[in-house]
N, C-alpha and C. Protein backbone atom coordinates (compact mmCIF):
# COMPACT_ATOMS: atom_id res chain seq x y z
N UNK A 1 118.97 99.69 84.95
CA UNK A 1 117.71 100.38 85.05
C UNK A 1 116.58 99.37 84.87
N UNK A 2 115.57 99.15 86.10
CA UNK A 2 114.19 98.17 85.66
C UNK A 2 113.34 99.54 86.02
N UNK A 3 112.50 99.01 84.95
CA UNK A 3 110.97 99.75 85.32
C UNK A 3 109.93 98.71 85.41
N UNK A 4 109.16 99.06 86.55
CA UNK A 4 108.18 98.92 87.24
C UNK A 4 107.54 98.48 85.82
N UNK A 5 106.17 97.73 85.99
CA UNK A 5 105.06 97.33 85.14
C UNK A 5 104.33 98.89 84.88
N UNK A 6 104.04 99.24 85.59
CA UNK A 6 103.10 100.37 85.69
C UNK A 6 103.87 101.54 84.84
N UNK A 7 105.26 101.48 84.86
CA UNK A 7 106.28 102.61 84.32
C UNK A 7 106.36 101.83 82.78
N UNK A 8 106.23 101.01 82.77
CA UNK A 8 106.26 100.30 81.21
C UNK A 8 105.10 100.35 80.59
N UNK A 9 103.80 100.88 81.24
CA UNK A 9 102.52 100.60 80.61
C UNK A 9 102.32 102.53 80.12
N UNK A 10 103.19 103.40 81.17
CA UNK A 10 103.18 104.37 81.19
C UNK A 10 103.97 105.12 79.63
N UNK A 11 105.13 104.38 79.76
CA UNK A 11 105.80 104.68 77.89
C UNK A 11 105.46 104.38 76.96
N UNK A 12 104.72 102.96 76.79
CA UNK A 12 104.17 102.33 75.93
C UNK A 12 102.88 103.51 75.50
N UNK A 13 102.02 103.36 76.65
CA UNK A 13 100.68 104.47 76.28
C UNK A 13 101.48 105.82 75.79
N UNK A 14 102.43 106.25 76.33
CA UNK A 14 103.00 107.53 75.59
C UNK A 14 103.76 107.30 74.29
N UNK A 15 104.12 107.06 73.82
CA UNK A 15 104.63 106.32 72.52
C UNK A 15 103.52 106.42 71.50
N UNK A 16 102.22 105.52 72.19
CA UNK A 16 100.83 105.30 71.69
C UNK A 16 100.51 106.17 71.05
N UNK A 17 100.47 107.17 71.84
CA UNK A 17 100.08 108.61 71.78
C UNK A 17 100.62 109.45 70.57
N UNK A 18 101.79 109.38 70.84
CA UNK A 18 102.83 110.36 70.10
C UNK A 18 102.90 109.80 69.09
N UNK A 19 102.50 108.40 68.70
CA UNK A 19 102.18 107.77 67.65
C UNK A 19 101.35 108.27 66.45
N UNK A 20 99.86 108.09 67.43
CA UNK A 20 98.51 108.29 66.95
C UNK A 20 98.17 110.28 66.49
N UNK A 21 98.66 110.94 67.16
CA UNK A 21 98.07 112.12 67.55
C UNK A 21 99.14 113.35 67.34
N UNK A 22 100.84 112.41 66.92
CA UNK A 22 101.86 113.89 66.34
C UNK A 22 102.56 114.45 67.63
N UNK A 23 101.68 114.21 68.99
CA UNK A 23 102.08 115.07 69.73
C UNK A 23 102.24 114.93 71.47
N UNK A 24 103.18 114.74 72.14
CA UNK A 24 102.90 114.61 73.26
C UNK A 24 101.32 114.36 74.06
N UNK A 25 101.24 113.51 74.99
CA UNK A 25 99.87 113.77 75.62
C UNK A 25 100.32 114.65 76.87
N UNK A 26 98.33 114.91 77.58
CA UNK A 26 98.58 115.80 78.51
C UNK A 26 98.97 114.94 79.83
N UNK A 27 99.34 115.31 81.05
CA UNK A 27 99.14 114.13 82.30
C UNK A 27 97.77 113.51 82.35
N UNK A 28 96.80 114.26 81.70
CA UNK A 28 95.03 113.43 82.15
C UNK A 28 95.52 112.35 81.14
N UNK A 29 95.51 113.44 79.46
CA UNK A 29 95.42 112.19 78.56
C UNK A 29 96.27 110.69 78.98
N UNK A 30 97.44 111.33 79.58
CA UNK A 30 98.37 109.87 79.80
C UNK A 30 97.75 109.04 80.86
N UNK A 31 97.34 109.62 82.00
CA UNK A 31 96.66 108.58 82.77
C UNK A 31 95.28 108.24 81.99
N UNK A 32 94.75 108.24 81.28
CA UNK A 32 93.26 107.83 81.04
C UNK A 32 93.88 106.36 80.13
N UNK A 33 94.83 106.94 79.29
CA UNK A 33 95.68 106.19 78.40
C UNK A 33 96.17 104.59 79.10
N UNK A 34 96.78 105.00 79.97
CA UNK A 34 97.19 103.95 81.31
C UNK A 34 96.64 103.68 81.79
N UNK A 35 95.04 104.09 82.25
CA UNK A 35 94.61 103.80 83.08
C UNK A 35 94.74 103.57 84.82
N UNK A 36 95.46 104.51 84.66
CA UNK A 36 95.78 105.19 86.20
C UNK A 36 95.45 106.70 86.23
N UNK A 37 95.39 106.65 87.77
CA UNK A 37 94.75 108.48 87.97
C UNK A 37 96.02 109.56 88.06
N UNK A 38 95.94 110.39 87.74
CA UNK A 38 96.97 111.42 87.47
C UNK A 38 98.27 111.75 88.26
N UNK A 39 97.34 111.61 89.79
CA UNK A 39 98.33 111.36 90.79
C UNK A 39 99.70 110.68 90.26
N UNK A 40 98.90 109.28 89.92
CA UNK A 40 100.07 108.38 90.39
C UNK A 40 101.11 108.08 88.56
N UNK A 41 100.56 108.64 87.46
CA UNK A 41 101.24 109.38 86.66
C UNK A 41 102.28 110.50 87.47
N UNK A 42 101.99 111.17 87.94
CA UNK A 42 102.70 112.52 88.09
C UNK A 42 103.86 111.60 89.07
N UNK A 43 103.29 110.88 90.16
CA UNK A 43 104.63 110.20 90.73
C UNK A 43 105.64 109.12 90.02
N UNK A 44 105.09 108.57 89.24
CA UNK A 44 105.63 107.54 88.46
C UNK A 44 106.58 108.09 87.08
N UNK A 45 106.35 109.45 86.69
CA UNK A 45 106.90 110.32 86.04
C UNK A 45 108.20 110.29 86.49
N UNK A 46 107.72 110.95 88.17
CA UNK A 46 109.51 111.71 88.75
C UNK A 46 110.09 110.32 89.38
N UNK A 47 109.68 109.57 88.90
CA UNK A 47 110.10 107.95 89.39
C UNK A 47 111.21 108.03 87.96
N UNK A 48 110.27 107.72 87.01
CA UNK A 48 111.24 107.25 85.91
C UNK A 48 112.64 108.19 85.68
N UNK A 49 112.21 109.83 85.71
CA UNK A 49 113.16 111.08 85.43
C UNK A 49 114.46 110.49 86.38
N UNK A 50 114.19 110.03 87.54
CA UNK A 50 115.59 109.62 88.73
C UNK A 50 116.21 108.42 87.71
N UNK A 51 115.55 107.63 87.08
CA UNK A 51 116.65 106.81 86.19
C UNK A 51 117.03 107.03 84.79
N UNK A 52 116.72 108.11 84.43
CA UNK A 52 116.75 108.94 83.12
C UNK A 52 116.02 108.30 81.82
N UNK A 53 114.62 107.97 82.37
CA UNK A 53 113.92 107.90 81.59
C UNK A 53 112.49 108.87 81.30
N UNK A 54 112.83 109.91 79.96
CA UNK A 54 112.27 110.63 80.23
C UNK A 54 110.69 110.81 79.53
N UNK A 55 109.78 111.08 79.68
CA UNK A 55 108.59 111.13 79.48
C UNK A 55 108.18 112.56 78.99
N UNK A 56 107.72 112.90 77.70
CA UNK A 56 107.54 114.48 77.76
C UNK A 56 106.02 114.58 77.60
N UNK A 57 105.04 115.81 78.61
CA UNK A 57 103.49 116.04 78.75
C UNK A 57 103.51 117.12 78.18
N UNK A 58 102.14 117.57 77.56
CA UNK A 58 101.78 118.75 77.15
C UNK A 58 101.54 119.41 78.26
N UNK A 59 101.58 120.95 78.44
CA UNK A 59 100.78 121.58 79.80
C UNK A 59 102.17 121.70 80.60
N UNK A 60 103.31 121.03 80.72
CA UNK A 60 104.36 121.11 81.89
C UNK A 60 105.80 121.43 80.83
N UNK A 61 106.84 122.24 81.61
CA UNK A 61 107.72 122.14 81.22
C UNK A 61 108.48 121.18 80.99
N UNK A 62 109.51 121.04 80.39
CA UNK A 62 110.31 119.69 80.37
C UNK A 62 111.40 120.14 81.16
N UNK A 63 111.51 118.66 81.92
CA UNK A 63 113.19 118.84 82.69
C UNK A 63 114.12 118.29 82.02
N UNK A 64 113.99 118.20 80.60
CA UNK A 64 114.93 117.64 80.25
C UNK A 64 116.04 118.55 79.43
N UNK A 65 117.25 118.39 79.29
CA UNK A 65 117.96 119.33 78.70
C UNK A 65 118.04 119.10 77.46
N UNK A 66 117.66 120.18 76.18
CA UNK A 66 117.20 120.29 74.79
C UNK A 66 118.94 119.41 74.16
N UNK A 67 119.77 120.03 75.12
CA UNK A 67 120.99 119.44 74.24
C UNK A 67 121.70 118.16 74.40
N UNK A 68 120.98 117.72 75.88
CA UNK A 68 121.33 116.28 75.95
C UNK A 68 120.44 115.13 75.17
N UNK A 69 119.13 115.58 74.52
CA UNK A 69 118.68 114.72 73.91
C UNK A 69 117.62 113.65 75.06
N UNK A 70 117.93 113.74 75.90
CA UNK A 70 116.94 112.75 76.95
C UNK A 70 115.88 113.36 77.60
């Protein structure tokens, strides 16, 4: 599994987050965070999910399964 620069700046700022604040960010907060526009959050998201790296937003369901832990 490689991630992209942009997919590494994307976990890091979410981490940041979940760090600072207790709590998932939203897709805005994460792109403002990253400094990318939401769009390309929202694609870079279902980028990472195809290599099972998962990212969790406030506002969206999770695709991830509660019992697999990812």
């Amino acid at each position: 599994m490689t991630l992209t620069d942009r997919q590494v700046r994307l976990l890091r700022s979410a981490r940041a987050w979940v760090a600072e604040y207790g709590e998932p960010p939203s897709m805005r907060e994460l792109a403002a965070a990253a400094g990318i526009s939401v769009s390309t959050v929202s694609y870079q998201l279902k980028r990472m999910w195809e290599q099972v790296v998962a990212i969790e937003t406030r506002g969206r369901p999770s695709r991830r399964c509660p019992h697999l832990r990812r």
